[in-house]
C-alpha atoms as a PDB file:
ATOM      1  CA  UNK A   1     102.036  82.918 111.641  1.00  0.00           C
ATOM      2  CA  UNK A   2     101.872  79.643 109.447  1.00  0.00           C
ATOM      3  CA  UNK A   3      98.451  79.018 109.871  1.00  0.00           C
ATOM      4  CA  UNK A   4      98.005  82.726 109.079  1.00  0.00           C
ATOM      5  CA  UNK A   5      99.834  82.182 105.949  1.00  0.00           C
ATOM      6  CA  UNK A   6      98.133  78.622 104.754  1.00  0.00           C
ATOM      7  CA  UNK A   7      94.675  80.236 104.973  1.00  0.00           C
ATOM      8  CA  UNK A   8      96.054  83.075 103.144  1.00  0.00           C
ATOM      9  CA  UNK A   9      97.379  81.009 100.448  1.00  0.00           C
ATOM     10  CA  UNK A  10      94.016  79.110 100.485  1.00  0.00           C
ATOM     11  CA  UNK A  11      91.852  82.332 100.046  1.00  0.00           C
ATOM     12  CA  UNK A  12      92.516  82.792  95.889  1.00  0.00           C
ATOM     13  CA  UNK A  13      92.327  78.894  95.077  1.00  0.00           C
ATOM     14  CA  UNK A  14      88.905  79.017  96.937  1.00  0.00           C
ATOM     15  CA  UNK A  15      87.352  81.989  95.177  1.00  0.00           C
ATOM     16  CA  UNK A  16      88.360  79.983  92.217  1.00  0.00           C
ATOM     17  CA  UNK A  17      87.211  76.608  93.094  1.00  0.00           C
ATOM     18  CA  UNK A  18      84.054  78.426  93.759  1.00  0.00           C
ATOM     19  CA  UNK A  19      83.645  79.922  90.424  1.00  0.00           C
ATOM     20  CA  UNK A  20      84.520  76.930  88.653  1.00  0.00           C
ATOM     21  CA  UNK A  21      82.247  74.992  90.278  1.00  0.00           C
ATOM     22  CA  UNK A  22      79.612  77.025  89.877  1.00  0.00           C
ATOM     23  CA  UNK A  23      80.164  77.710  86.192  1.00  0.00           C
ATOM     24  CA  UNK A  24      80.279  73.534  85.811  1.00  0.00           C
ATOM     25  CA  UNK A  25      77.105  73.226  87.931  1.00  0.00           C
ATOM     26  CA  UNK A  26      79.202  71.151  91.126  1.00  0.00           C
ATOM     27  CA  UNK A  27      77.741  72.310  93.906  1.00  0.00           C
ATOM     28  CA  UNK A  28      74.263  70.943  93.846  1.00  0.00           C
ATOM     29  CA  UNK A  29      72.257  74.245  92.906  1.00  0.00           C
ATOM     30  CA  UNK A  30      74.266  75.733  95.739  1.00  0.00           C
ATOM     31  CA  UNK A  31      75.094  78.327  93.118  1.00  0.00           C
ATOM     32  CA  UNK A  32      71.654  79.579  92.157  1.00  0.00           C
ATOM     33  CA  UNK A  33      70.963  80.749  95.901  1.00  0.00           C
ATOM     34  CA  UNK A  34      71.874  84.413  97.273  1.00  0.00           C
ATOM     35  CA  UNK A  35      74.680  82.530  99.832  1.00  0.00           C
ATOM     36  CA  UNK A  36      76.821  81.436  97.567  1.00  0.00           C
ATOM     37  CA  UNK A  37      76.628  85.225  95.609  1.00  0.00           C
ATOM     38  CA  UNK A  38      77.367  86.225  98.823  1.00  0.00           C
ATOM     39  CA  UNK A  39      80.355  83.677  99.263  1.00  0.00           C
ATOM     40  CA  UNK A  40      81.521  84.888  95.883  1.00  0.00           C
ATOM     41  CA  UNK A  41      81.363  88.644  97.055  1.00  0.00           C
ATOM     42  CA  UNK A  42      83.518  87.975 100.124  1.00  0.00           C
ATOM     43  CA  UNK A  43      86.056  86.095  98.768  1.00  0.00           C
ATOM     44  CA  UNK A  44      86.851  88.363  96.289  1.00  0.00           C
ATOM     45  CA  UNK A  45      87.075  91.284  98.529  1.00  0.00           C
ATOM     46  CA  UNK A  46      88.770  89.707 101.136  1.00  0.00           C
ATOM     47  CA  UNK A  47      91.503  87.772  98.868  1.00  0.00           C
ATOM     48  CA  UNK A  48      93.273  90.625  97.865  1.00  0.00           C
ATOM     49  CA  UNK A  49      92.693  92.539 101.012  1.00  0.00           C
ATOM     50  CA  UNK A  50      94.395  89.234 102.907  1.00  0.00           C
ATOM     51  CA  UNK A  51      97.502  89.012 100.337  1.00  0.00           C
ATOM     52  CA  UNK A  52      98.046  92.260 100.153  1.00  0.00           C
ATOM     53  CA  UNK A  53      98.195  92.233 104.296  1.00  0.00           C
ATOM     54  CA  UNK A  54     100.636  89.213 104.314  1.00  0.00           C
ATOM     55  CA  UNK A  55     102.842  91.274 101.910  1.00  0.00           C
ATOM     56  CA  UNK A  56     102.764  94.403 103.892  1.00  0.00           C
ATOM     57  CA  UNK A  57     103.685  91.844 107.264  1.00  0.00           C
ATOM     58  CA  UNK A  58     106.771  89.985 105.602  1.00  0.00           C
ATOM     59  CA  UNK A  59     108.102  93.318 103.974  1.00  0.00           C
ATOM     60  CA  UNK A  60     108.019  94.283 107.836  1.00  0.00           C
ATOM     61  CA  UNK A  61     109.654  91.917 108.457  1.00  0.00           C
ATOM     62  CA  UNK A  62     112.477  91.477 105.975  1.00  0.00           C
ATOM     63  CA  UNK A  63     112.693  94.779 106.855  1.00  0.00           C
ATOM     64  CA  UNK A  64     113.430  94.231 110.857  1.00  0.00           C
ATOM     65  CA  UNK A  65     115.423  91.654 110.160  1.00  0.00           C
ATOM     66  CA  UNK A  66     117.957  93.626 107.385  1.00  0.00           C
ATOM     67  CA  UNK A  67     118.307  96.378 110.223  1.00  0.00           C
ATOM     68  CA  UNK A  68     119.210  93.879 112.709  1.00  0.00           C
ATOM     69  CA  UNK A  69     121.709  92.666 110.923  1.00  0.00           C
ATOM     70  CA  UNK A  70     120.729  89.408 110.079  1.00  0.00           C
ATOM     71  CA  UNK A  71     120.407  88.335 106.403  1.00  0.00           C
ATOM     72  CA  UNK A  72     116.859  88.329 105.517  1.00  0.00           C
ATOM     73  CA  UNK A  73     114.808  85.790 103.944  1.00  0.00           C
ATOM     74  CA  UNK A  74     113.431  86.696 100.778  1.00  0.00           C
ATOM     75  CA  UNK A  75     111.313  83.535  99.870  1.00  0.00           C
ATOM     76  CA  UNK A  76     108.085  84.389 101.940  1.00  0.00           C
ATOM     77  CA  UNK A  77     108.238  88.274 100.826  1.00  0.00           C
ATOM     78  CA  UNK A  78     108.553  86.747  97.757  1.00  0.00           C
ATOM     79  CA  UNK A  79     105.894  84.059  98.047  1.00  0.00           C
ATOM     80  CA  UNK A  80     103.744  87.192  99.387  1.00  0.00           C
ATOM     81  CA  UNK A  81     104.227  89.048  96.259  1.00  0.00           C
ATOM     82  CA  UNK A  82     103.114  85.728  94.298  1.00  0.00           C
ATOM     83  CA  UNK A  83     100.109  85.638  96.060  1.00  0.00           C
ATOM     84  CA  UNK A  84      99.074  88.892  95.833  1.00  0.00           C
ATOM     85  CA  UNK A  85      99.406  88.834  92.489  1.00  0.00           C
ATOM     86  CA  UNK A  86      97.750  85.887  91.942  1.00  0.00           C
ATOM     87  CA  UNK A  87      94.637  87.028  93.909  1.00  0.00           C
ATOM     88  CA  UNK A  88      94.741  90.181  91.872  1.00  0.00           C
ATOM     89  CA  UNK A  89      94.291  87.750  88.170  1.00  0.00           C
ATOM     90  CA  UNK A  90      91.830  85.985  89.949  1.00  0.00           C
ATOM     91  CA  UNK A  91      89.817  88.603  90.930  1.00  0.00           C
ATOM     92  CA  UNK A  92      89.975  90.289  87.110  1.00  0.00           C
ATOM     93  CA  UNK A  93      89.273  87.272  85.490  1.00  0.00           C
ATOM     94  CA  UNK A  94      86.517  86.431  87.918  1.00  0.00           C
ATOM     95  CA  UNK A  95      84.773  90.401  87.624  1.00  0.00           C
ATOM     96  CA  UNK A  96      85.423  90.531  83.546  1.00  0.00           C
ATOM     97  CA  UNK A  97      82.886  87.362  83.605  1.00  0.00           C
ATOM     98  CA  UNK A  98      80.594  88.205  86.067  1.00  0.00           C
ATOM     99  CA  UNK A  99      76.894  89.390  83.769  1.00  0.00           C
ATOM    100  CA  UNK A 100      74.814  91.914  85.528  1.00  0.00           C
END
């Protein structure tokens, strides 16, 4: 579940070290081809689709754990909510400067 959560994490700073990069011309004309449109596309479907997937599973699971008893832990619903969010602003910002 912690590699599950890395990648996660690692999905909205890569849609946006993707865009920035190809806004500053980094990636070698990478960004002029239909692969890295199609890079673009994925990430920013599947970052919020991920976060929002990691918040449903540690709600679950705060949620097991206040039944059984046991104090939960709120830092990784928490975290989940952060991220989710974050991949949300990412994913505005990102289709508010996208040109047709």
């Amino acid at each position: 579940m912690t590699l599950v959560r890395l990648i996660v994490a690692a999905l909205p700073q890569l849609l946006l070290l993707l865009a920035v990069g190809g806004a500053l011309d980094l990636l070698g004309g990478w960004n002029h081809t239909d692969g890295a449109m199609g890079a673009l596309l994925g990430l920013i479907i599947l970052s919020p689709v991920a976060t929002a997937l990691l918040l449903g599973l540690e709600a679950v699971g705060a949620f097991r754990q206040r039944r059984r008893g046991v104090r939960p832990v709120t830092f990784r619903p928490g975290l989940a909510a952060l991220l989710f969010a974050e991949a949300l602003v990412i994913d505005g910002v990102l289709l508010t400067q996208m040109r047709m």
